[in-house]
Protein backbone atom coordinates (compact mmCIF):
# COMPACT_ATOMS: atom_id res chain seq x y z
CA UNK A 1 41.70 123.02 86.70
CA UNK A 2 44.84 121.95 88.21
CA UNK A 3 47.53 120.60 86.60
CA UNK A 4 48.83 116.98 87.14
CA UNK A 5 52.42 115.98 87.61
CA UNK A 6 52.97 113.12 85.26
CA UNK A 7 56.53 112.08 86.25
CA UNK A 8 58.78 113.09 89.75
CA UNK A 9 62.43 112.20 89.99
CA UNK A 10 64.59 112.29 93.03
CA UNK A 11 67.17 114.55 92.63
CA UNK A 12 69.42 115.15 95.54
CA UNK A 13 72.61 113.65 95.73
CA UNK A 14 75.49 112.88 98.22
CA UNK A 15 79.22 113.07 97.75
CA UNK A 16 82.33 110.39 98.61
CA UNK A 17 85.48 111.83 98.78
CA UNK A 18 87.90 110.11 96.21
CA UNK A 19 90.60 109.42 98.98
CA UNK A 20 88.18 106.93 100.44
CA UNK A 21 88.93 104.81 97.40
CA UNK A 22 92.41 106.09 96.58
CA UNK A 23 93.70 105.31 99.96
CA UNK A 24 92.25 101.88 99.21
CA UNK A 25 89.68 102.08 102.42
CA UNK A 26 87.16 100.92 99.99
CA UNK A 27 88.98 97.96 99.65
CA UNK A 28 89.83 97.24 102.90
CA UNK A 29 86.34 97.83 104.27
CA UNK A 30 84.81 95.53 101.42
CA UNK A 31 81.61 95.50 99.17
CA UNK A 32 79.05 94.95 101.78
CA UNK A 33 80.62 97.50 103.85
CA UNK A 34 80.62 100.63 101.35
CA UNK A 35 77.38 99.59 99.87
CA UNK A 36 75.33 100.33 103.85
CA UNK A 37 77.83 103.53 104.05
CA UNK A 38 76.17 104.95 100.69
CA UNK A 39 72.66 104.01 101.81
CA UNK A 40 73.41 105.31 105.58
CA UNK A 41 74.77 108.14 103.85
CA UNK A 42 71.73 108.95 101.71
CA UNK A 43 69.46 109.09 104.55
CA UNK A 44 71.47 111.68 106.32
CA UNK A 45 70.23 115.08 107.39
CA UNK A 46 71.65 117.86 105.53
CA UNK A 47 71.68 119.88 108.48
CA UNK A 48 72.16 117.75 111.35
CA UNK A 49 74.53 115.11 109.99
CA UNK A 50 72.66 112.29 111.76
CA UNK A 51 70.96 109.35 110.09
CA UNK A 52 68.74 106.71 111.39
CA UNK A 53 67.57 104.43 109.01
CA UNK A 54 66.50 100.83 110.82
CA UNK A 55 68.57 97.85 109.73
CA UNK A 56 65.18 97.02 108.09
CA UNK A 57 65.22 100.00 105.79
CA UNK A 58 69.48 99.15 105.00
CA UNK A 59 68.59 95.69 104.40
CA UNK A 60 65.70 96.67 102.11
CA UNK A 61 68.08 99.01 100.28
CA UNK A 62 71.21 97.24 100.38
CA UNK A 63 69.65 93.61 99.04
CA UNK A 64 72.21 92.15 102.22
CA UNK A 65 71.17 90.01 105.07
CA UNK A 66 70.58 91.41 108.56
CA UNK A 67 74.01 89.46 109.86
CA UNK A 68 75.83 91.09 107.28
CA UNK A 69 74.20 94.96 107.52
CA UNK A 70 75.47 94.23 111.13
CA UNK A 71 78.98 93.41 110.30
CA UNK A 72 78.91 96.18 107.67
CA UNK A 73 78.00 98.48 110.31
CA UNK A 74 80.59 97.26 112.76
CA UNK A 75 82.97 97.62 109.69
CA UNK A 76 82.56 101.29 109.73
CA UNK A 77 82.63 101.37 113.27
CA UNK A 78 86.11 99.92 113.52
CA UNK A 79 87.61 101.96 109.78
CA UNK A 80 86.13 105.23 111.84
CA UNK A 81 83.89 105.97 109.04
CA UNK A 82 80.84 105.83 111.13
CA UNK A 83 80.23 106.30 114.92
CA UNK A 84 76.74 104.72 115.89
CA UNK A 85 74.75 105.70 118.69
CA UNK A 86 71.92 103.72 120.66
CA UNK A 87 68.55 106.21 121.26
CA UNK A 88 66.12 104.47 122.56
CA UNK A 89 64.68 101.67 120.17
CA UNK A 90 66.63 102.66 117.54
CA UNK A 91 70.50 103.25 116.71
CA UNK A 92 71.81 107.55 115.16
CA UNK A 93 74.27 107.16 113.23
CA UNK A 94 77.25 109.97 112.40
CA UNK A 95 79.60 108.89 109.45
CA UNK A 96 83.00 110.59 109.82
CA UNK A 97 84.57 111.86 106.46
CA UNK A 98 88.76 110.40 106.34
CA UNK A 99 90.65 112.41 103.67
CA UNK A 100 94.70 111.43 103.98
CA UNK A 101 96.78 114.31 103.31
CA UNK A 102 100.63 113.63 101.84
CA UNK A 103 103.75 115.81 101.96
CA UNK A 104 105.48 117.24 98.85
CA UNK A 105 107.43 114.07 97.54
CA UNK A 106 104.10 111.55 98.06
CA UNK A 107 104.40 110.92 101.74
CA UNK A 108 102.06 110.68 104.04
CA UNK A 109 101.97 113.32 106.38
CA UNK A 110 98.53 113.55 107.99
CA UNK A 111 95.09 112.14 108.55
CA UNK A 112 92.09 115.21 108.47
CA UNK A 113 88.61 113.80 109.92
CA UNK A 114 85.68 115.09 110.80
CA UNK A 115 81.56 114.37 110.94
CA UNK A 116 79.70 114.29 107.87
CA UNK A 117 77.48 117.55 107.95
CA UNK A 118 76.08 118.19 103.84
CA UNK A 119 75.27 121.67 104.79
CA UNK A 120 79.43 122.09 105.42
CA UNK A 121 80.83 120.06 102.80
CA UNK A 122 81.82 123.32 100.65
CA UNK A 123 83.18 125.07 104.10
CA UNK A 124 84.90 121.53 104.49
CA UNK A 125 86.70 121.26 101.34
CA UNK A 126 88.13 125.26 101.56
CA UNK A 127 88.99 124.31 105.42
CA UNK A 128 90.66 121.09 104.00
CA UNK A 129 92.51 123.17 100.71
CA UNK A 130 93.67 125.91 103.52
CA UNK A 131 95.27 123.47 105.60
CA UNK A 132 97.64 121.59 102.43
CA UNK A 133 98.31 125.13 100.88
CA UNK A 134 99.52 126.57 103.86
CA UNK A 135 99.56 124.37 106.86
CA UNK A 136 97.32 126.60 109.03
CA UNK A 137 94.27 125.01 110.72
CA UNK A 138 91.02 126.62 112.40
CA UNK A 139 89.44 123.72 112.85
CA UNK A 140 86.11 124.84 112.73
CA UNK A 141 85.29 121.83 110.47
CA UNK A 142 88.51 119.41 110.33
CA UNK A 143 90.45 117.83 112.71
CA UNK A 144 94.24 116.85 111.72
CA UNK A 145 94.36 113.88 113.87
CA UNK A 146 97.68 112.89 113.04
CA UNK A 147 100.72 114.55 111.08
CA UNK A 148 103.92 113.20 110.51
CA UNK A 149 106.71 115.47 110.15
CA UNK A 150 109.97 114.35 107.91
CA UNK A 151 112.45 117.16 108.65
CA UNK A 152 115.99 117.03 107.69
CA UNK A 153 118.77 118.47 109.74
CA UNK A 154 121.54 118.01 107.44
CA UNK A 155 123.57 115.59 105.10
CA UNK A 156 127.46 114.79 104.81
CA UNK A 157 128.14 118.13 103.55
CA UNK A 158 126.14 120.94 105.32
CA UNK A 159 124.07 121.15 108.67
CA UNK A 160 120.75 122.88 109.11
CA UNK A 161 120.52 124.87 112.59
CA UNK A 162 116.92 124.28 113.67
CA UNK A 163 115.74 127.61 114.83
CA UNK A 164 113.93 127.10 117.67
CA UNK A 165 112.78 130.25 118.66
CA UNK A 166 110.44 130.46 115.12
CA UNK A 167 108.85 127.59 116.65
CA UNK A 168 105.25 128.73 118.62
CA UNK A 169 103.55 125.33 119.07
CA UNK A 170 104.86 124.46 122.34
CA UNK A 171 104.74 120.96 122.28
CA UNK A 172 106.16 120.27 118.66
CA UNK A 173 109.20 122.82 120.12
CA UNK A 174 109.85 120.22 122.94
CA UNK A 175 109.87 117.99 120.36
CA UNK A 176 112.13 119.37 118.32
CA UNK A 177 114.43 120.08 121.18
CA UNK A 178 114.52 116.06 121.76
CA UNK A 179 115.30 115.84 118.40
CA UNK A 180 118.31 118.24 118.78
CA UNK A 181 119.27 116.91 122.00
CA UNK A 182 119.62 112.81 120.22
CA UNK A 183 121.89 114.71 117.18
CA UNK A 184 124.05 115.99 119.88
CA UNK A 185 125.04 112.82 121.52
């Protein structure tokens, strides 16, 4: 004799990245907005990182109108939480994880991205940890779209010489020589 189930329960789960609401995002992308990202994001592949629910499926999940799943979706489009993609009949979409990185005294210093993949989000985070503790990036996972460098030269009292030579990257070394070049004027 076989043995009935009597109850199931669904028990996989999905992260969000706390920077999405401590860099206020959440805010600025509003209620209607986060609510289709969570149910976008719960009908993603775990090892293709695509989703393709039909607006009928987020409006039957979300309790929000077709005009406003829309918007929502456009939303995402424009924060660059989500890039959306037309296959025949029916729209993939990729949502794009944001985490903002800041420099030692609270600044902000850089912007990592990269495409929601659950299968990576372990690999992401130690990519992601790699890059703050030590600055160096193999961007197998993350991209650092932007960083912002505060360096200071010198004050009243003492000059820094910026050693060039130490520098590898040869674009940020060009830029550091236009740096030098406007202190010596």
């Amino acid at each position: 004799m076989k043995q009935l189930e009597l109850f199931q329960a669904e028990t996989t789960w999905f992260h969000v990245f706390r920077a999405m609401v401590d860099n206020g995002d959440i805010a600025k992308i509003g209620p209607y907005a986060t609510t289709v990202y969570l149910v976008i994001k719960s009908y993603t592949n775990y090892n293709s990182g695509l989703a393709f629910p039909s607006i009928d499926t987020i409006i039957e999940k979300t309790g929000i109108s077709e005009r406003q799943v829309k918007r929502a979706i456009q939303t995402l489009v424009d924060s660059e939480y989500l890039r959306k993609e037309r296959k025949g009949r029916r729209n993939l979409y990729t949502l794009r994880e944001k985490v903002d990185i800041a420099d030692q005294d609270g600044r902000p210093a850089a912007t990592a991205t990269w495409d929601y993949l659950p299968s990576t989000v372990k690999e992401a985070r130690a990519e992601l940890k790699k890059f703050v503790m030590t600055g160096a990036q193999d961007g197998k996972i993350i991209n650092i779209e932007t960083l912002n460098l505060n360096i200071q030269i010198g004050d009243h009292n003492n000059q820094t010489i910026l050693n060039l030579d130490k520098v590898q990257d040869k674009d940020l070394r060009a830029a550091f020589e236009r740096i030098e070049a406007l202190r010596g004027k």
